[in-house]
C-alpha atoms as a PDB file:
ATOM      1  CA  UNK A   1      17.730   6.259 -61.022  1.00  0.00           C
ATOM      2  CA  UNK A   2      15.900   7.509 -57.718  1.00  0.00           C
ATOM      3  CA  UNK A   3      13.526  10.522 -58.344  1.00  0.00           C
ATOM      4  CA  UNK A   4      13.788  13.325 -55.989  1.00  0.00           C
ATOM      5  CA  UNK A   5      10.641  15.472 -55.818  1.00  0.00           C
ATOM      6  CA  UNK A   6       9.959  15.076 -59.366  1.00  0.00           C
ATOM      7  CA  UNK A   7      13.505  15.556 -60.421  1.00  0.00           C
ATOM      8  CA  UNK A   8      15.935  13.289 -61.756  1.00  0.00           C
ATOM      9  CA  UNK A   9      18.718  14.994 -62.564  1.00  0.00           C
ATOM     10  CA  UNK A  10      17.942  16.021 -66.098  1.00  0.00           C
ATOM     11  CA  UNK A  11      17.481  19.806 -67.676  1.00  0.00           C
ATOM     12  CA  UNK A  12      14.422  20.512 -69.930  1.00  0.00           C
ATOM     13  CA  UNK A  13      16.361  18.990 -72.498  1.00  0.00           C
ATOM     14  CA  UNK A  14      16.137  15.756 -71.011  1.00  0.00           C
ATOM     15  CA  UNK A  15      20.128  15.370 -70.781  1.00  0.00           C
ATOM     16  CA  UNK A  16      21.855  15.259 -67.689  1.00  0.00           C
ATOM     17  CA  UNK A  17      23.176  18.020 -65.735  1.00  0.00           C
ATOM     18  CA  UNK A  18      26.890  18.829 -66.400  1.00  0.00           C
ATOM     19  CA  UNK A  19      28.686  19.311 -63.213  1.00  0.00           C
ATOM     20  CA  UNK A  20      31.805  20.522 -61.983  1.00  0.00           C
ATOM     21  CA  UNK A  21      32.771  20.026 -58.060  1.00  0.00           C
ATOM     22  CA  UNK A  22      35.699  22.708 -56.798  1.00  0.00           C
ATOM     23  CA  UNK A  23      37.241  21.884 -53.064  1.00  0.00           C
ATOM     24  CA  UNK A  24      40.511  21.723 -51.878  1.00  0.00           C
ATOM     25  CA  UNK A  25      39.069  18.829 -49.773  1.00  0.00           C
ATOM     26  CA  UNK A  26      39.557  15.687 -50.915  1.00  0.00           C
ATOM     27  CA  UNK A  27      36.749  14.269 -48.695  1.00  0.00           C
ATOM     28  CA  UNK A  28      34.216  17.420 -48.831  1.00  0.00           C
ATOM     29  CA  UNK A  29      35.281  17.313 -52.944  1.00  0.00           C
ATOM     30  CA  UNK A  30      34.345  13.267 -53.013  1.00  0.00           C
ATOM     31  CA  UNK A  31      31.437  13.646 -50.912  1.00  0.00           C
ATOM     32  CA  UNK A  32      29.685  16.585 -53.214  1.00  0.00           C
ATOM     33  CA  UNK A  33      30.744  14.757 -56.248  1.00  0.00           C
ATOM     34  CA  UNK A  34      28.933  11.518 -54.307  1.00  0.00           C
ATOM     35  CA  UNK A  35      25.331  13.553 -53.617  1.00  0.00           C
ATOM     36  CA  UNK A  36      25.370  15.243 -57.202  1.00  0.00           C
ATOM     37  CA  UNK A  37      25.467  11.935 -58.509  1.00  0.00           C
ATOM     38  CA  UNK A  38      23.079  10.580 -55.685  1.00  0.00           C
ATOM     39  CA  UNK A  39      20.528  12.946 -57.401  1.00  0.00           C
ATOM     40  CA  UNK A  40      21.147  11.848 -61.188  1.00  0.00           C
ATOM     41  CA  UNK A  41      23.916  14.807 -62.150  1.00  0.00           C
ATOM     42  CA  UNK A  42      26.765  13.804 -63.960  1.00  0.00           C
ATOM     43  CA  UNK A  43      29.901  14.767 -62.747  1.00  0.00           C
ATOM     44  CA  UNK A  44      32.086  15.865 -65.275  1.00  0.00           C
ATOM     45  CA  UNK A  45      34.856  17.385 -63.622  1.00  0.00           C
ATOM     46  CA  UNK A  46      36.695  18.122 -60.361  1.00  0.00           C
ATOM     47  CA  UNK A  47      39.423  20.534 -59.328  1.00  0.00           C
ATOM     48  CA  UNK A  48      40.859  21.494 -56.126  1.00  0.00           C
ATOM     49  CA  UNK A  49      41.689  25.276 -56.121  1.00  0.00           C
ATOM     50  CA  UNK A  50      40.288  27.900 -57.841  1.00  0.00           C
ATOM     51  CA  UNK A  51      43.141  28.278 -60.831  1.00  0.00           C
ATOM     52  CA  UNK A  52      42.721  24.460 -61.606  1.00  0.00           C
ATOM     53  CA  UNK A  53      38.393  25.554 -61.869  1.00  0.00           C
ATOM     54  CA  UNK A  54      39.290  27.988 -64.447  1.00  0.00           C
ATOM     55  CA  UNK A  55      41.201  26.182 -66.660  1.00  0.00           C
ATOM     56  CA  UNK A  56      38.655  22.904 -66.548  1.00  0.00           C
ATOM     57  CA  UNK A  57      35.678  25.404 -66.798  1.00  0.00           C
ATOM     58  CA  UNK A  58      37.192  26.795 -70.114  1.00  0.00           C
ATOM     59  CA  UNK A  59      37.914  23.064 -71.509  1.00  0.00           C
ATOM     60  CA  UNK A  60      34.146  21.502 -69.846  1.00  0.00           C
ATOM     61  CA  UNK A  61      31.767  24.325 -69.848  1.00  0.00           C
ATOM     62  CA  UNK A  62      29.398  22.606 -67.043  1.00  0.00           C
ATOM     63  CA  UNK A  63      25.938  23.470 -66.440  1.00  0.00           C
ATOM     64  CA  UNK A  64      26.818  23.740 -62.875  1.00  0.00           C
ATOM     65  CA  UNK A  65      29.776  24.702 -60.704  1.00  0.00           C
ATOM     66  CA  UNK A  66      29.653  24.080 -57.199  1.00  0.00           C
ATOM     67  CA  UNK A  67      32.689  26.548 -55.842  1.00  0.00           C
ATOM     68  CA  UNK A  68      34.392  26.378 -52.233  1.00  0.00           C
ATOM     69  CA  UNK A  69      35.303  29.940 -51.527  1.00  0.00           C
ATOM     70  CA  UNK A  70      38.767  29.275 -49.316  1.00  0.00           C
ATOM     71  CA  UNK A  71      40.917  27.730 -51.292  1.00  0.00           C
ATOM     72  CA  UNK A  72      44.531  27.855 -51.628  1.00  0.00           C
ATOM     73  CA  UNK A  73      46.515  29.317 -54.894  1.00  0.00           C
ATOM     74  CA  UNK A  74      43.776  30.774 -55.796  1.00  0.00           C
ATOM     75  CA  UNK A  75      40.140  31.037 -53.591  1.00  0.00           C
ATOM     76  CA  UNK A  76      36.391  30.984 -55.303  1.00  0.00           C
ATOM     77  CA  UNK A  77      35.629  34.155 -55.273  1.00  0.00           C
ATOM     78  CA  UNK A  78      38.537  35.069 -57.543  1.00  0.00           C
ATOM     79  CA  UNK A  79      37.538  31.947 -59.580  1.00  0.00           C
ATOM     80  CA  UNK A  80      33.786  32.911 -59.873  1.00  0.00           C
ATOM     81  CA  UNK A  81      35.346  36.262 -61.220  1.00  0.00           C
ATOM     82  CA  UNK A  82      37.212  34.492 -63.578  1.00  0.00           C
ATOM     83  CA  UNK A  83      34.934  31.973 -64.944  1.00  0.00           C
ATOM     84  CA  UNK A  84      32.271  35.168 -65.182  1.00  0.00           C
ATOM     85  CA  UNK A  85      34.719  36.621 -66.904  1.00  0.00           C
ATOM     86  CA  UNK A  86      35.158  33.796 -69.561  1.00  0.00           C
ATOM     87  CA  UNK A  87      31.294  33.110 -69.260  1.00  0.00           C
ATOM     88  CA  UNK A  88      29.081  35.571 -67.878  1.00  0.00           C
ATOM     89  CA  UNK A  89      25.941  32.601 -68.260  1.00  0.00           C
ATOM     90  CA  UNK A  90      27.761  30.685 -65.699  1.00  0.00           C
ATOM     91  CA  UNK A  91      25.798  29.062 -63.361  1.00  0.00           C
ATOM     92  CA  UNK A  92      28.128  28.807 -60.101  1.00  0.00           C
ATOM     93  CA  UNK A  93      26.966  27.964 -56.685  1.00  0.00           C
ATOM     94  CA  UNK A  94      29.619  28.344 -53.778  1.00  0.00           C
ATOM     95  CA  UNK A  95      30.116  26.237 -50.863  1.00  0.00           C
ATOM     96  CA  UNK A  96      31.155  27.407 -47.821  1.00  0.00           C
ATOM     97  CA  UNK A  97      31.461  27.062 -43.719  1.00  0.00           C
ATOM     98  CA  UNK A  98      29.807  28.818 -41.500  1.00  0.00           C
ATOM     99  CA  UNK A  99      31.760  32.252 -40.122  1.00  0.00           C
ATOM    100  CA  UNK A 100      32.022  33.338 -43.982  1.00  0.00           C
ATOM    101  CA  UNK A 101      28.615  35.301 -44.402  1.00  0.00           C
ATOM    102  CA  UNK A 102      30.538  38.096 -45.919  1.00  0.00           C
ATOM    103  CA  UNK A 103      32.235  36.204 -48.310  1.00  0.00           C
ATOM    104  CA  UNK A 104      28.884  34.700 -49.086  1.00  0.00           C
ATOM    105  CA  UNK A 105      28.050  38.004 -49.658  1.00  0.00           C
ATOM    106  CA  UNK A 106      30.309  39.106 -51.172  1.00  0.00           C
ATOM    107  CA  UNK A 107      30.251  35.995 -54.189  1.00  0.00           C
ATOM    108  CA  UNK A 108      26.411  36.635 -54.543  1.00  0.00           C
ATOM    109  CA  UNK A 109      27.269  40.336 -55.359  1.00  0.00           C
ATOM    110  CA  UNK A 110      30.171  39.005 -57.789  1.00  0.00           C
ATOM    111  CA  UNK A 111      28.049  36.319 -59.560  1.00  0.00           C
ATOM    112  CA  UNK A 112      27.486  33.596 -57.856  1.00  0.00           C
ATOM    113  CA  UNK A 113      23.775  31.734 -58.475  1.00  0.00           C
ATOM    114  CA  UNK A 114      23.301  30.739 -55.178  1.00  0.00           C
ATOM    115  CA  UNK A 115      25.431  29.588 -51.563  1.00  0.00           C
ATOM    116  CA  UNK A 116      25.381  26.272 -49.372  1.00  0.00           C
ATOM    117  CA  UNK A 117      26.909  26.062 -46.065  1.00  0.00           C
ATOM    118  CA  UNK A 118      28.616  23.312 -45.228  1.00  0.00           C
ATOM    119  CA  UNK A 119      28.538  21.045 -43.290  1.00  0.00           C
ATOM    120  CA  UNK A 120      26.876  19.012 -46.180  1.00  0.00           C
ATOM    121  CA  UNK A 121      24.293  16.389 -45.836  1.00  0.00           C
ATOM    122  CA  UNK A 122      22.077  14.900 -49.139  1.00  0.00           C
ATOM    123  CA  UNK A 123      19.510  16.049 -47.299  1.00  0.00           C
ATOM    124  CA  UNK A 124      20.567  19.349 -47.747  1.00  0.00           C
ATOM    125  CA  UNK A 125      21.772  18.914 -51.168  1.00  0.00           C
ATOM    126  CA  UNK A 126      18.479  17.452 -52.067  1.00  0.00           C
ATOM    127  CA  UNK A 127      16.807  20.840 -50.144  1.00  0.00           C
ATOM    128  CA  UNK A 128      19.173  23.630 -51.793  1.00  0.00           C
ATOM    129  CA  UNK A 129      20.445  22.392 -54.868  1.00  0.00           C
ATOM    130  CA  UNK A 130      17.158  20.417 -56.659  1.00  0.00           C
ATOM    131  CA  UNK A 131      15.383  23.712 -56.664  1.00  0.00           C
ATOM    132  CA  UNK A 132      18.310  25.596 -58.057  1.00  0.00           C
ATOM    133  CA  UNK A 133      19.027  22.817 -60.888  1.00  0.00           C
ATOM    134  CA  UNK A 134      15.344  22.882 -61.743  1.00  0.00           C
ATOM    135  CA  UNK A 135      15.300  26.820 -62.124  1.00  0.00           C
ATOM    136  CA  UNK A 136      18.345  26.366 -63.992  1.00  0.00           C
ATOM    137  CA  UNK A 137      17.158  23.807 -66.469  1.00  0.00           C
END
């Protein structure tokens, strides 16, 4: 297992992080389920729209949710409602393209723990999301 910055992918508790990766795109879904991995989380679950999250949230309860906001069926910030709703703890940070600061916004206001924009690189990941997983755990 590669250490980044002094973290390996573990909480406090020395277990792994609990992750679960939300995109309706296949690729952007594989490759975020590739760089949480890449930095020692384990992925326990994937979905690909925002009603399909809420459902596997309620069966998985993941330490981490990483949320795409546009969606079909139903988008993330309706499922970051939801899953707040069902856990207010929930630790969900949403993914998004550029153009959508207001819907970035507009999920930090709702819930959300923090925002990437895409396009994703591990750089990136290692940048954003190490430093929210080690607040976190």
């Amino acid at each position: 297992m590669q250490d980044f910055d002094g973290f390996n992918g573990k909480k406090s508790d020395g277990s792994p992080f609990r992750v679960m990766v939300v995109d309706d795109s296949a690729f952007m879904l594989n490759q975020m389920k590739r760089f949480m991995e890449t930095i020692g989380c384990n992925v326990v679950g994937t979905a690909n729209d925002g009603e399909e999250a809420v459902r596997i949230y309620s069966q998985l309860k993941p330490d981490v949710v990483t949320m795409d906001i546009t969606m079909p069926r139903m988008d993330g910030i309706e499922a970051l409602m939801s899953i707040k709703e069902i856990d207010p703890r929930a630790k969900i940070i949403m993914v998004s393209a550029l153009g959508h600061e207001q819907m970035v916004k507009d999920a930090i206001l709702k819930g959300a723990t923090y925002f990437i924009v895409k396009p994703l690189t591990l750089s990136k990941i290692r940048q954003t999301m190490i430093p929210i997983l080690k607040k976190i755990g």
